[in-house]
C-alpha atoms as a PDB file:
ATOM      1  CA  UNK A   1      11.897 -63.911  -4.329  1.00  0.00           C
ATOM      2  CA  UNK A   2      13.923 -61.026  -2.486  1.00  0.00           C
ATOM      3  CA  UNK A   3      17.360 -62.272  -1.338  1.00  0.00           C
ATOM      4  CA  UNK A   4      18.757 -60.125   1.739  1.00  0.00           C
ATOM      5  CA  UNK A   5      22.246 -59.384   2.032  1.00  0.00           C
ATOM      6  CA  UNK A   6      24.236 -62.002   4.376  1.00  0.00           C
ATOM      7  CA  UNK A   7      24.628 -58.083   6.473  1.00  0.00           C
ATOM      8  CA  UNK A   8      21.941 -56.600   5.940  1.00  0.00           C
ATOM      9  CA  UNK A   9      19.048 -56.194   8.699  1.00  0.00           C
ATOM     10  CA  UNK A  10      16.393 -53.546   9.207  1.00  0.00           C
ATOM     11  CA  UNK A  11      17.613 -50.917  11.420  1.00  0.00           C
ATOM     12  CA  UNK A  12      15.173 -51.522  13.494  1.00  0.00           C
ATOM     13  CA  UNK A  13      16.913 -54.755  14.991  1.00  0.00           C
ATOM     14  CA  UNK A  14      19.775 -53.085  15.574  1.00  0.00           C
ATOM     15  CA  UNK A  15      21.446 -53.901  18.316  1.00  0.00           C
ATOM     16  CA  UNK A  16      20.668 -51.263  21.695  1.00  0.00           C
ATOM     17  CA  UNK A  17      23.677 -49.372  22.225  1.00  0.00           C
ATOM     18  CA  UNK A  18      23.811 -50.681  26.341  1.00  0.00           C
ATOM     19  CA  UNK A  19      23.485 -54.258  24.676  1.00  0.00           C
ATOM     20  CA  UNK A  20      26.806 -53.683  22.015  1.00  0.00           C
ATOM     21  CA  UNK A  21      28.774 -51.791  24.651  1.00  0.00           C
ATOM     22  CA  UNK A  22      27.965 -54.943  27.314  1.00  0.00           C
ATOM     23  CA  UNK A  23      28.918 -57.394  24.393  1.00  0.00           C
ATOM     24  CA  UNK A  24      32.244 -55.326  23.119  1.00  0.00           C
ATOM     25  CA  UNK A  25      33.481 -55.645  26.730  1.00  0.00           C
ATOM     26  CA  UNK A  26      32.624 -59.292  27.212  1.00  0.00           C
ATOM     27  CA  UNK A  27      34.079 -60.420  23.726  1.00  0.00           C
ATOM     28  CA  UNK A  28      36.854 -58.494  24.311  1.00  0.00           C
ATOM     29  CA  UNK A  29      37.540 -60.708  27.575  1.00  0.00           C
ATOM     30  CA  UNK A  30      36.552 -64.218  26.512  1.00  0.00           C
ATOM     31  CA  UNK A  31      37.977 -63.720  22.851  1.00  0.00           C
ATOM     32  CA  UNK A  32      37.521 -65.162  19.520  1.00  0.00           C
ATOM     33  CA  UNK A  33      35.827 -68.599  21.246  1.00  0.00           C
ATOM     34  CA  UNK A  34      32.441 -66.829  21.601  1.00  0.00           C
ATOM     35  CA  UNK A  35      32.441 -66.064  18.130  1.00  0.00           C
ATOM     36  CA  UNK A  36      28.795 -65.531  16.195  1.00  0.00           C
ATOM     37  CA  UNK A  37      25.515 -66.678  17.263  1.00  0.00           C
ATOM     38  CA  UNK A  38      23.963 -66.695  21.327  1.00  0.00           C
ATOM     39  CA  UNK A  39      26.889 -65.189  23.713  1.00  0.00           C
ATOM     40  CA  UNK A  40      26.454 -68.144  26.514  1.00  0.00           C
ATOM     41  CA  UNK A  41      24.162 -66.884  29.681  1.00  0.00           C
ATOM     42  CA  UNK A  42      22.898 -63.508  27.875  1.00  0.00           C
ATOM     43  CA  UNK A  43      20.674 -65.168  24.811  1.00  0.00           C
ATOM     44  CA  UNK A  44      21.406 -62.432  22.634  1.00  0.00           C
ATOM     45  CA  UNK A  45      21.753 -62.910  19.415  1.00  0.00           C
ATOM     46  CA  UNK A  46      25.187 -61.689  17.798  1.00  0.00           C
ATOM     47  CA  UNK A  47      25.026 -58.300  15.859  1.00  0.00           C
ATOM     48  CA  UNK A  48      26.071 -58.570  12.077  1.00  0.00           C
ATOM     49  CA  UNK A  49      29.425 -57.071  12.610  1.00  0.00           C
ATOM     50  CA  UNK A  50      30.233 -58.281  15.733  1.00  0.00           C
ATOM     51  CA  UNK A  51      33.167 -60.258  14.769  1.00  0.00           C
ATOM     52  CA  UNK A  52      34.533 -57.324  13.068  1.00  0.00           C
ATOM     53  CA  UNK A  53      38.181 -57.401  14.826  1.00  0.00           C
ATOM     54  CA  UNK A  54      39.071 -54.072  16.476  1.00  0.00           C
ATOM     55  CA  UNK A  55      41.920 -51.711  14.798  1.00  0.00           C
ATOM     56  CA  UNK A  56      45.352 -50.724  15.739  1.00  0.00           C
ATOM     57  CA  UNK A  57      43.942 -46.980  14.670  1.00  0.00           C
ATOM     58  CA  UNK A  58      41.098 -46.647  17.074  1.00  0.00           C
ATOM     59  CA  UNK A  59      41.368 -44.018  19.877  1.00  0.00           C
ATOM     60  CA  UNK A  60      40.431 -45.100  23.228  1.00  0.00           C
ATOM     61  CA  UNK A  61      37.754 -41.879  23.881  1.00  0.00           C
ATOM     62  CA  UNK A  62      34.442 -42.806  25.336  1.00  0.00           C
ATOM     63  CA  UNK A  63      32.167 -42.911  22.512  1.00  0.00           C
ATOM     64  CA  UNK A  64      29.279 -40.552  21.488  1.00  0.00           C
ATOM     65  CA  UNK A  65      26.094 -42.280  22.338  1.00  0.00           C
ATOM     66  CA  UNK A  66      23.863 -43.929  19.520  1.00  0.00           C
ATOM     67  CA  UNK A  67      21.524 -41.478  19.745  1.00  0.00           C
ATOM     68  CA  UNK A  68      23.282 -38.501  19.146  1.00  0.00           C
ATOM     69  CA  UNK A  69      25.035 -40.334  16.207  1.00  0.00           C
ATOM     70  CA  UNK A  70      22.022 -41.301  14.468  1.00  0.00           C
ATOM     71  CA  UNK A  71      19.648 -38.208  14.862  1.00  0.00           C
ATOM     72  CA  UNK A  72      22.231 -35.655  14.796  1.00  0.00           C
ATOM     73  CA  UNK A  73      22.850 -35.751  10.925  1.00  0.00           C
ATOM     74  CA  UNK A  74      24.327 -33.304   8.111  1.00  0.00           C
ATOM     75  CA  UNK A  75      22.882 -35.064   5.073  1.00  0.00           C
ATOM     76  CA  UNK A  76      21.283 -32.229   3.134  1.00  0.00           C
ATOM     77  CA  UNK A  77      19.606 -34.979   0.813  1.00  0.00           C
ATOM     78  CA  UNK A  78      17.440 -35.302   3.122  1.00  0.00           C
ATOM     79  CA  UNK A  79      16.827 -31.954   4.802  1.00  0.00           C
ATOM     80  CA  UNK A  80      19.290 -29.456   6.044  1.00  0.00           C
ATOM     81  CA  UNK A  81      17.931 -29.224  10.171  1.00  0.00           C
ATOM     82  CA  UNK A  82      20.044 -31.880  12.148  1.00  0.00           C
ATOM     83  CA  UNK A  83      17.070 -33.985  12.848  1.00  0.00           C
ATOM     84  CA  UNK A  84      15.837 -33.943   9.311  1.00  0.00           C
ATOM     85  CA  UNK A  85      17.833 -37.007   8.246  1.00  0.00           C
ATOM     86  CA  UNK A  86      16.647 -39.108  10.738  1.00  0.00           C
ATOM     87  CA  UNK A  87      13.052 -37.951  10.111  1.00  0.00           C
ATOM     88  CA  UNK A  88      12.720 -38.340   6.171  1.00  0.00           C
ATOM     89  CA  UNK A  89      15.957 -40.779   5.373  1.00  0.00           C
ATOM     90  CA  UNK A  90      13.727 -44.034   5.381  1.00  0.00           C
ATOM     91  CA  UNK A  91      12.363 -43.260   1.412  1.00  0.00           C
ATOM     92  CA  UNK A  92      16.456 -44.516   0.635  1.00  0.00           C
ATOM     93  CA  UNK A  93      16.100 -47.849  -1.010  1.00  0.00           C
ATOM     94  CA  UNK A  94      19.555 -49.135  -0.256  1.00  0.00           C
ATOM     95  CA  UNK A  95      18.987 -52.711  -2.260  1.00  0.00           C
ATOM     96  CA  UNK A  96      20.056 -53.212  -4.575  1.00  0.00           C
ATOM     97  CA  UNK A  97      23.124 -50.833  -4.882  1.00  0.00           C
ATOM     98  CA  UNK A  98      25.638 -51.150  -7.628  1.00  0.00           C
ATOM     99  CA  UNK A  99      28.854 -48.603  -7.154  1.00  0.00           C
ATOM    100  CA  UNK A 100      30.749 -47.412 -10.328  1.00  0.00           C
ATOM    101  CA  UNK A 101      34.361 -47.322 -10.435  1.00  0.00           C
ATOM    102  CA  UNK A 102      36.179 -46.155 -13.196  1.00  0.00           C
ATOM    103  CA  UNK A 103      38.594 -43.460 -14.968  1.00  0.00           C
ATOM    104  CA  UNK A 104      42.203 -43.529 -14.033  1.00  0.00           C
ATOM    105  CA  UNK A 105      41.940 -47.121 -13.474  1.00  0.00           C
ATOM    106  CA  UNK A 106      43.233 -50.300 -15.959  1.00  0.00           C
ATOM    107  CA  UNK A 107      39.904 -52.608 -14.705  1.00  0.00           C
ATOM    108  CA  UNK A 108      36.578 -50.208 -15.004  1.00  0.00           C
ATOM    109  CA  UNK A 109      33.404 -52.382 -13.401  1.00  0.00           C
ATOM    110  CA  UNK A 110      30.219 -51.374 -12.073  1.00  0.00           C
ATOM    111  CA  UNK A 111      30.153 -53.985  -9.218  1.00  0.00           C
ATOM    112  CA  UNK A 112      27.423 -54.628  -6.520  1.00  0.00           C
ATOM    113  CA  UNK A 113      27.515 -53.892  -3.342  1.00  0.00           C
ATOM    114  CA  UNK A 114      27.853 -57.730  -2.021  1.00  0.00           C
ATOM    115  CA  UNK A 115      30.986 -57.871  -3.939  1.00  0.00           C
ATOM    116  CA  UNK A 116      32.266 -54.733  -3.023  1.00  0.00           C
ATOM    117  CA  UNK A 117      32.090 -55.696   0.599  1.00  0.00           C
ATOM    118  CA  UNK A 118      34.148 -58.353   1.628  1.00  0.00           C
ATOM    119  CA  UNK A 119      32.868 -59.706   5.550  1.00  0.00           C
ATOM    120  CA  UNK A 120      36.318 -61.308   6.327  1.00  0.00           C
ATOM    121  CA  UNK A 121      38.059 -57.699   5.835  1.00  0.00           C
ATOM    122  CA  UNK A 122      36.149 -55.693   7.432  1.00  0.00           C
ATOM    123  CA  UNK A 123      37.052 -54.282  10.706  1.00  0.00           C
ATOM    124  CA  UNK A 124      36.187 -51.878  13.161  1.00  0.00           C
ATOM    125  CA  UNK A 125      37.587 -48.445  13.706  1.00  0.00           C
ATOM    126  CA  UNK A 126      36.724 -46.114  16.958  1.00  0.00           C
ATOM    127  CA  UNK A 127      37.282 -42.352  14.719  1.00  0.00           C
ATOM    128  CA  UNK A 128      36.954 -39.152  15.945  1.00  0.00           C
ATOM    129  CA  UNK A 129      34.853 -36.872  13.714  1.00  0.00           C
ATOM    130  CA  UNK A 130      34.588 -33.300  13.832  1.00  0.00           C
ATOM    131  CA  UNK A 131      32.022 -31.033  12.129  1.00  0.00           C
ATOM    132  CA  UNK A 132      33.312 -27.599  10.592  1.00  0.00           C
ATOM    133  CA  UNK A 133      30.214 -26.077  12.554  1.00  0.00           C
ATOM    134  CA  UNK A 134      32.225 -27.206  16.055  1.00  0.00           C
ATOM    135  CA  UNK A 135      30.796 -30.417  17.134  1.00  0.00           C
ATOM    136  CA  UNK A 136      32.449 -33.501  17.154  1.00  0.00           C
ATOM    137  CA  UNK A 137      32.232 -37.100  17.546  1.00  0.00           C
ATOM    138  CA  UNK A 138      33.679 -40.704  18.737  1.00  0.00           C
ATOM    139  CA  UNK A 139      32.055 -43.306  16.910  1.00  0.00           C
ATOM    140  CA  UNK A 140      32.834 -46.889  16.260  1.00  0.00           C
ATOM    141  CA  UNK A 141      32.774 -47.461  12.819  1.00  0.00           C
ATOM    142  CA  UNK A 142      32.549 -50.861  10.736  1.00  0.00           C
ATOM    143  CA  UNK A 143      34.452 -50.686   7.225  1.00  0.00           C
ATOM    144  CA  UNK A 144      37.712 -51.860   5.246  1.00  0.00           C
ATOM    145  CA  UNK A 145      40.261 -49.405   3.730  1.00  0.00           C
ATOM    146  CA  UNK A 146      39.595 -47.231   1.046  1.00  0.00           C
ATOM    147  CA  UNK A 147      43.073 -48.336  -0.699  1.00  0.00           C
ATOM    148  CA  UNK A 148      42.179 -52.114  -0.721  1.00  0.00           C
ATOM    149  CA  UNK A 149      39.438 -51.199  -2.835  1.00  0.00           C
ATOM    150  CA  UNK A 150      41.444 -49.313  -5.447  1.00  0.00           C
ATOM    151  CA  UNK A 151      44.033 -51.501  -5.593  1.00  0.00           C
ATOM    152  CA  UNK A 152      41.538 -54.107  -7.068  1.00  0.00           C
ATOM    153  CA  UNK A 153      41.236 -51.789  -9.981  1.00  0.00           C
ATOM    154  CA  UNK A 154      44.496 -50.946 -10.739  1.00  0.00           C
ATOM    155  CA  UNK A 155      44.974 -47.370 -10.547  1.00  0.00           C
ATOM    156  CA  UNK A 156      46.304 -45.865 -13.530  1.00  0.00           C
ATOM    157  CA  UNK A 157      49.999 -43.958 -13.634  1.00  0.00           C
ATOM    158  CA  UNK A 158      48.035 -40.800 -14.687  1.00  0.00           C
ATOM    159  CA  UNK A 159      45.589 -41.074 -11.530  1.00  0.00           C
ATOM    160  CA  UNK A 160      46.148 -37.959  -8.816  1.00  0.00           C
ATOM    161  CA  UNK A 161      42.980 -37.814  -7.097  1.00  0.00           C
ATOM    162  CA  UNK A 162      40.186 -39.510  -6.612  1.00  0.00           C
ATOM    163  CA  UNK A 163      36.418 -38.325  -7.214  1.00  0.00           C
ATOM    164  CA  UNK A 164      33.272 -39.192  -5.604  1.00  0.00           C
ATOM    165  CA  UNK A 165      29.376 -38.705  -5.801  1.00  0.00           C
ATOM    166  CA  UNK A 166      25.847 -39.431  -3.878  1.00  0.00           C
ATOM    167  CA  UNK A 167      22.969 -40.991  -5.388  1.00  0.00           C
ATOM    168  CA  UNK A 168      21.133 -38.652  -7.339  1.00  0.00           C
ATOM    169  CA  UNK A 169      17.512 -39.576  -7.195  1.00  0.00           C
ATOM    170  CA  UNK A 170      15.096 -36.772  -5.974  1.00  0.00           C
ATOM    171  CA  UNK A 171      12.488 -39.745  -5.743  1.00  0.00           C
ATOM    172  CA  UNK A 172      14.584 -40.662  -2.962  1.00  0.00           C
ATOM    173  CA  UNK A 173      16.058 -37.890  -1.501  1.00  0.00           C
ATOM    174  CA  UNK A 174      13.562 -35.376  -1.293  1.00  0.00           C
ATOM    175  CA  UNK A 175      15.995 -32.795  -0.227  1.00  0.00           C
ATOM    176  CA  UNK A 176      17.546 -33.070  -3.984  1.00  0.00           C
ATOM    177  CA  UNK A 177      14.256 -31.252  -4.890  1.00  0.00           C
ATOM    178  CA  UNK A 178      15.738 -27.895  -3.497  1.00  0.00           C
ATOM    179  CA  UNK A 179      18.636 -26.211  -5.177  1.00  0.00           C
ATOM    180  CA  UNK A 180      20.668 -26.039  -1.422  1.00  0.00           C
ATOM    181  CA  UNK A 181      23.651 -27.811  -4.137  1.00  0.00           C
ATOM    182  CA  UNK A 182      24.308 -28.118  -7.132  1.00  0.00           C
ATOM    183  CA  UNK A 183      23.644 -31.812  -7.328  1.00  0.00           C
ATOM    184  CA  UNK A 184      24.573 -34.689  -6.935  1.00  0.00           C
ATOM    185  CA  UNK A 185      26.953 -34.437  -4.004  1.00  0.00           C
ATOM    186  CA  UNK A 186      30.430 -34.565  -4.846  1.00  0.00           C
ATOM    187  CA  UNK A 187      33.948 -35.023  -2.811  1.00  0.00           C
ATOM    188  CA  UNK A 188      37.490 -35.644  -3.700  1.00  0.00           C
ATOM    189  CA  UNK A 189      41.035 -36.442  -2.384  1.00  0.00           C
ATOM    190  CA  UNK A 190      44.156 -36.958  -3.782  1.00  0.00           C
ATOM    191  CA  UNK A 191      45.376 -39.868  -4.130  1.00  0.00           C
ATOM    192  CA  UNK A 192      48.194 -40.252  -1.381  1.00  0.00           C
ATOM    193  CA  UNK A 193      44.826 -39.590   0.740  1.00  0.00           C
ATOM    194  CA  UNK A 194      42.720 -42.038  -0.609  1.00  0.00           C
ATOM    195  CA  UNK A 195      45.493 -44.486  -0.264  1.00  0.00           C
ATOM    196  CA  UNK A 196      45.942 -43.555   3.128  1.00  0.00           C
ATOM    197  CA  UNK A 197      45.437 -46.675   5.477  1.00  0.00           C
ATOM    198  CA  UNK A 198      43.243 -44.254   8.248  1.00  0.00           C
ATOM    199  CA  UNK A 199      41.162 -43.649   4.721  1.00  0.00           C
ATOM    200  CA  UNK A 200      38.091 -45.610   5.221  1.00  0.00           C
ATOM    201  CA  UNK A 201      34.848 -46.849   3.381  1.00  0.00           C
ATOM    202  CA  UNK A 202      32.325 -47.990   5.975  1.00  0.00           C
ATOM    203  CA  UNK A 203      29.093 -49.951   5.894  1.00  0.00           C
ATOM    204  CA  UNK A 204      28.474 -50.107   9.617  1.00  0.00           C
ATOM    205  CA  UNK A 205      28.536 -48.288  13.098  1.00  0.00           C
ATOM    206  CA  UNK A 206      28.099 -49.914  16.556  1.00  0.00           C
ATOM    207  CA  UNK A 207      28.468 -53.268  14.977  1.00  0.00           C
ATOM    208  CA  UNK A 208      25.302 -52.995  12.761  1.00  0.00           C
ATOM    209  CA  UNK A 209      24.969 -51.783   9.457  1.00  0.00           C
ATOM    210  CA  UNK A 210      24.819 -48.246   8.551  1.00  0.00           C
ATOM    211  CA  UNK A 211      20.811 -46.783   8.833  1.00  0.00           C
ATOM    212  CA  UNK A 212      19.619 -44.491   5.637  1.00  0.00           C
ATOM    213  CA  UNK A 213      20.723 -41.022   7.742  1.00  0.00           C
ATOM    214  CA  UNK A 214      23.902 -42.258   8.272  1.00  0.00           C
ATOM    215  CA  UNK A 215      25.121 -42.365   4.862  1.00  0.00           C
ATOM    216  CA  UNK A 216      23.906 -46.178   4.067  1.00  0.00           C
ATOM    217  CA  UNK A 217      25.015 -48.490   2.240  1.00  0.00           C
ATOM    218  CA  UNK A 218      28.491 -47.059   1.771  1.00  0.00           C
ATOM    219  CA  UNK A 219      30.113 -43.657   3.080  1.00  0.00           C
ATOM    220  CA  UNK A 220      33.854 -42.691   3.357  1.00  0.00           C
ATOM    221  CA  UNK A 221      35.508 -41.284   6.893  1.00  0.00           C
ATOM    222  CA  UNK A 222      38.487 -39.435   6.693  1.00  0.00           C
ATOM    223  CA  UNK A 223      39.294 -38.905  10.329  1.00  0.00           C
ATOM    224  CA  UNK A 224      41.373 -36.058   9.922  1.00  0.00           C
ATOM    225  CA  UNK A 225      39.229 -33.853   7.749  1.00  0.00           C
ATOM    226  CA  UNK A 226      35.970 -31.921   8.843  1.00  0.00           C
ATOM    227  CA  UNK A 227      32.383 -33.820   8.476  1.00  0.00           C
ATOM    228  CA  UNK A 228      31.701 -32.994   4.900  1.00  0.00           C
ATOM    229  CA  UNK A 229      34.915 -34.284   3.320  1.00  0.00           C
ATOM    230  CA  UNK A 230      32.801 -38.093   4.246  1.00  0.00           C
ATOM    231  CA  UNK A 231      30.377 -38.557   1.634  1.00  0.00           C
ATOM    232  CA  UNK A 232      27.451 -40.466   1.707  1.00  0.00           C
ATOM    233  CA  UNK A 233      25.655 -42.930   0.296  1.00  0.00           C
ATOM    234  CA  UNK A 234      28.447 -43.527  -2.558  1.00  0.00           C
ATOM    235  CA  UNK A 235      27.327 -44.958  -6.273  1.00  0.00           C
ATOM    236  CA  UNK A 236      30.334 -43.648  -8.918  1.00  0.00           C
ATOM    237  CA  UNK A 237      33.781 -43.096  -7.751  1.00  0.00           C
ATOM    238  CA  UNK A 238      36.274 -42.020 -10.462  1.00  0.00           C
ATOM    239  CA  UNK A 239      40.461 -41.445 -10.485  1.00  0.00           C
ATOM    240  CA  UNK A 240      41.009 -38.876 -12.079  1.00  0.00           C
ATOM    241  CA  UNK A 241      44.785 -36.870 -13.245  1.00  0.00           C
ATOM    242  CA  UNK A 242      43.038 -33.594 -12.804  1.00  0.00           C
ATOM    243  CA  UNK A 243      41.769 -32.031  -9.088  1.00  0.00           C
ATOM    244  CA  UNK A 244      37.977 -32.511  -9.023  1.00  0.00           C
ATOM    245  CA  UNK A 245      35.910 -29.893  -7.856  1.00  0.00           C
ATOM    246  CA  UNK A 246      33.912 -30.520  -4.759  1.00  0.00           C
ATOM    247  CA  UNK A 247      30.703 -29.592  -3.781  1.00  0.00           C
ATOM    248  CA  UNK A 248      31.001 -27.092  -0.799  1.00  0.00           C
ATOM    249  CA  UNK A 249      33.702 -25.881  -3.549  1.00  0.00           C
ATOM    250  CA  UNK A 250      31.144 -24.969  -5.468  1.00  0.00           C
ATOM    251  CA  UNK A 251      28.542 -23.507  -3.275  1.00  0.00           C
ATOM    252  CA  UNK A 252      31.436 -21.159  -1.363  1.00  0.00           C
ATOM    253  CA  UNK A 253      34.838 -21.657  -2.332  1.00  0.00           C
ATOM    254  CA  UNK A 254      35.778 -19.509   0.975  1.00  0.00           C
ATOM    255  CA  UNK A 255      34.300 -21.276   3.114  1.00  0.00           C
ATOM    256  CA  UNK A 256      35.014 -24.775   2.256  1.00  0.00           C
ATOM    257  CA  UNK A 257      38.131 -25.473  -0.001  1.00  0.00           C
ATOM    258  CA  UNK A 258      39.629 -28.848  -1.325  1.00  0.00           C
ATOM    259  CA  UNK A 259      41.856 -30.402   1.213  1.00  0.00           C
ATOM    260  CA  UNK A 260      39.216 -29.159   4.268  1.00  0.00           C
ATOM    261  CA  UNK A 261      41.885 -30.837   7.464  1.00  0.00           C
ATOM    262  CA  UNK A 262      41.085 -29.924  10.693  1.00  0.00           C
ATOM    263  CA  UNK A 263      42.979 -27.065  11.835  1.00  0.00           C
ATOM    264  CA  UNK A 264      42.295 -25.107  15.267  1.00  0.00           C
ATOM    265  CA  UNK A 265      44.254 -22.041  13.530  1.00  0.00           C
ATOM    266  CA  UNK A 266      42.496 -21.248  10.730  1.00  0.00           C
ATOM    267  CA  UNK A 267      39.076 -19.610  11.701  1.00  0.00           C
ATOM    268  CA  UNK A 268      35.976 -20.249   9.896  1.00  0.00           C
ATOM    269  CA  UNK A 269      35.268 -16.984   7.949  1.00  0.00           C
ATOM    270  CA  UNK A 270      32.086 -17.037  10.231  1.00  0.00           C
ATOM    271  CA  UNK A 271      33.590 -18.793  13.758  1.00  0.00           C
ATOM    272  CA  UNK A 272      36.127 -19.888  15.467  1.00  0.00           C
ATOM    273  CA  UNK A 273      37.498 -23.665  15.199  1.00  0.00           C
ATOM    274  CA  UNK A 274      39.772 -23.421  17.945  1.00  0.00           C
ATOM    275  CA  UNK A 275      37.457 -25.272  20.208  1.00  0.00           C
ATOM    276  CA  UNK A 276      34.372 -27.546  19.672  1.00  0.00           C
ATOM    277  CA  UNK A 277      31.586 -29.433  21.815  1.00  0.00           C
ATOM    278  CA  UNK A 278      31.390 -32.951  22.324  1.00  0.00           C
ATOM    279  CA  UNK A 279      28.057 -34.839  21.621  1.00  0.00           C
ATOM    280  CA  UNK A 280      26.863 -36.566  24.428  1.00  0.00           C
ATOM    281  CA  UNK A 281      28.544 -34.665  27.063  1.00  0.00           C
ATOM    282  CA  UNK A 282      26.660 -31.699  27.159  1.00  0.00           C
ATOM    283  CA  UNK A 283      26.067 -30.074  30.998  1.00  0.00           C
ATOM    284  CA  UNK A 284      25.488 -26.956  32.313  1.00  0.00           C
ATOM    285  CA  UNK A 285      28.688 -26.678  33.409  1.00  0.00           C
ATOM    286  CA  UNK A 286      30.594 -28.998  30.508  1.00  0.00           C
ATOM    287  CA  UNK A 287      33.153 -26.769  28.598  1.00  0.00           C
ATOM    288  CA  UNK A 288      34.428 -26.926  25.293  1.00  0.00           C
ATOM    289  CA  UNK A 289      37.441 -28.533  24.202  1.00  0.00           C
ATOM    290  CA  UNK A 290      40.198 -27.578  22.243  1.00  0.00           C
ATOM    291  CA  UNK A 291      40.065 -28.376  19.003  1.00  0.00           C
ATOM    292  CA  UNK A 292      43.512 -30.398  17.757  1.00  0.00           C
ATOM    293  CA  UNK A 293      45.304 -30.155  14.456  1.00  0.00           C
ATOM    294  CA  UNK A 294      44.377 -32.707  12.282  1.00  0.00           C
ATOM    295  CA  UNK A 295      41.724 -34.102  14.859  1.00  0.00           C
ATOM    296  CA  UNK A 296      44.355 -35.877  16.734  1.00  0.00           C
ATOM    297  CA  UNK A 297      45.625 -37.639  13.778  1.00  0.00           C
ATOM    298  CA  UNK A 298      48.599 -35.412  13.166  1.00  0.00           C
ATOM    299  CA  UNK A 299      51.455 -38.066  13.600  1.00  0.00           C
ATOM    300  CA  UNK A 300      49.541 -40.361  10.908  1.00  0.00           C
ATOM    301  CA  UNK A 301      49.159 -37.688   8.130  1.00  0.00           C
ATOM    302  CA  UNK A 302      50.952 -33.907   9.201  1.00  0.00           C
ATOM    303  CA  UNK A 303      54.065 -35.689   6.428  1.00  0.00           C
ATOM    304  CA  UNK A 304      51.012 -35.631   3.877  1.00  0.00           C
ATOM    305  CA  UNK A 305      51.280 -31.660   3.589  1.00  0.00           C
ATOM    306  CA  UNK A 306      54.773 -30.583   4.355  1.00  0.00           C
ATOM    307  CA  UNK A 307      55.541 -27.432   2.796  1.00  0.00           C
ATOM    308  CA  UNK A 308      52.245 -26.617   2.288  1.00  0.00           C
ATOM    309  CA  UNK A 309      50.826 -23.418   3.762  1.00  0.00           C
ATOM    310  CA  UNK A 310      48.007 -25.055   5.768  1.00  0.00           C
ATOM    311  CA  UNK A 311      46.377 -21.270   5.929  1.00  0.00           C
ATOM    312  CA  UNK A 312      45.887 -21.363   2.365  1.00  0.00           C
ATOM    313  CA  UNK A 313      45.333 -24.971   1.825  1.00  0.00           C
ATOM    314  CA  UNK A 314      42.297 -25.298   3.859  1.00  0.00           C
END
């Protein structure tokens, strides 16, 4: 007999985007008394993260609408056109998943999912997140933070950075079928990021959980960094004492280095990134808009780098 997830839905009763917006406002008015279940006068039924409390990090921006987050997707497993994910992201079997944690840590485990996830911790975080190709959005993300996750395992004194990598299964991700990367997908920060309380690992957006083109079960968002730095679909994450090598790293080292922060000064060796166009509000006459160090989150994280040359250290 299959036992689902206490979380876990099909996306396909996710909650409408009018319908979370209308209940966001109204629980944010009436409070924790209308907790879970039927929201009196409305009979509809709770989404799984709605009691997910709201973060002193979220930005106050209008978000991106659900349908531009959710069929406009860089997840290369899967296809490398926008709409690909969306399309051919449903072969993902995201149950059971198991993650591995492990190296540079005093407590190795390969641990489930449903004990990786903790419902009581989890919280929701409005994040800006821009794209290296100059599109950006505000979405409202449902996750805990990374560091509360390696702090179960006790990193070890030698640990510097932390490594990560996607499902490999070609079965399942079609796109791994095609040598686009050199596969599996891999990503890595140093540690002082990774502990960094803006570092999150999220299971949800919009209040629901995750769908397959989103990076489900489990993806990181590091607010400040460009798209790609926020892997998807994680399964082994390792601390390590050496730098990892990353996998835009590897396909063009020029293009895409380590550290990958946002910064409106340091061109793309292809385009600009001193400006960039907001999903959603697209118009004839709708302008771009400056693109800002660190994605706004410069008073959080500039102290990360200082002294670093930030034209080198892209």
């Amino acid at each position: 007999m299959r036992t689902r997830r206490p979380y876990s839905l099909p996306w396909s009763q996710v909650t409408p985007e009018k319908t979370y917006l209308s209940r966001r406002r109204l629980l944010a008015a009436a409070g924790a008394m209308l907790g879970g279940g039927l929201l009196p006068g409305l009979g509809v039924a709770s989404s799984r993260f709605a009691g997910a409390p709201a973060s002193r990090f979220s930005t106050d921006e209008p978000l991106t609408p659900l349908k531009h987050v959710t069929s406009y997707n860089n997840f290369y497993e899967f296809g490398t056109g926008k709409d690909d994910p969306a399309r051919n992201a449903h072969t993902l079997k995201t149950t059971p998943w198991a993650v591995e944690i492990g190296g540079e840590v005093t407590r190795p485990a390969t641990v489930g999912l449903e004990e990786l996830i903790q419902p009581a911790h989890l919280e929701e975080r409005i994040y800006r997140l821009r794209c290296v190709e100059g599109w950006s959005m505000v979405i409202p993300w449902v996750g805990f933070p990374l560091a509360d996750l390696l702090k179960r395992f006790q990193p070890t004194s030698r640990a510097n950075y932390v490594a990560f990598e996607t499902l490999y299964d070609p079965e399942q991700m079609p796109g791994q079928k095609r040598p686009v990367l050199d596969w599996p997908y891999r990503e890595g920060l140093r540690l002082d990021e990774a502990m960094h309380p803006l570092t999150l690992l999220t299971v949800g957006l919009y209040g629901n959980e995750l769908p397959n083109q989103n990076g489900a079960p489990l993806r990181l968002v590091v607010p400040w960094k460009y798209g790609f730095k926020s892997i998807k679909s994680i399964v082994r994450i390792r601390l390590t004492e050496q730098r990892p090598t990353t996998s835009w790293e590897m396909a063009n080292a020029r293009e895409y280095g380590f550290y990958s922060n946002v910064n409106p000064e340091v061109d793309h060796p292809r385009w600009s990134q001193a400006r960039e166009r907001r999903l959603g509000e697209e118009s004839l006459f709708q302008k771009k808009r400056p693109t800002l160090m660190f994605n706004g989150y410069g008073e959080q994280v500039a102290h990360l780098y200082q002294g670093m040359d930030l034209r080198k250290y892209y």
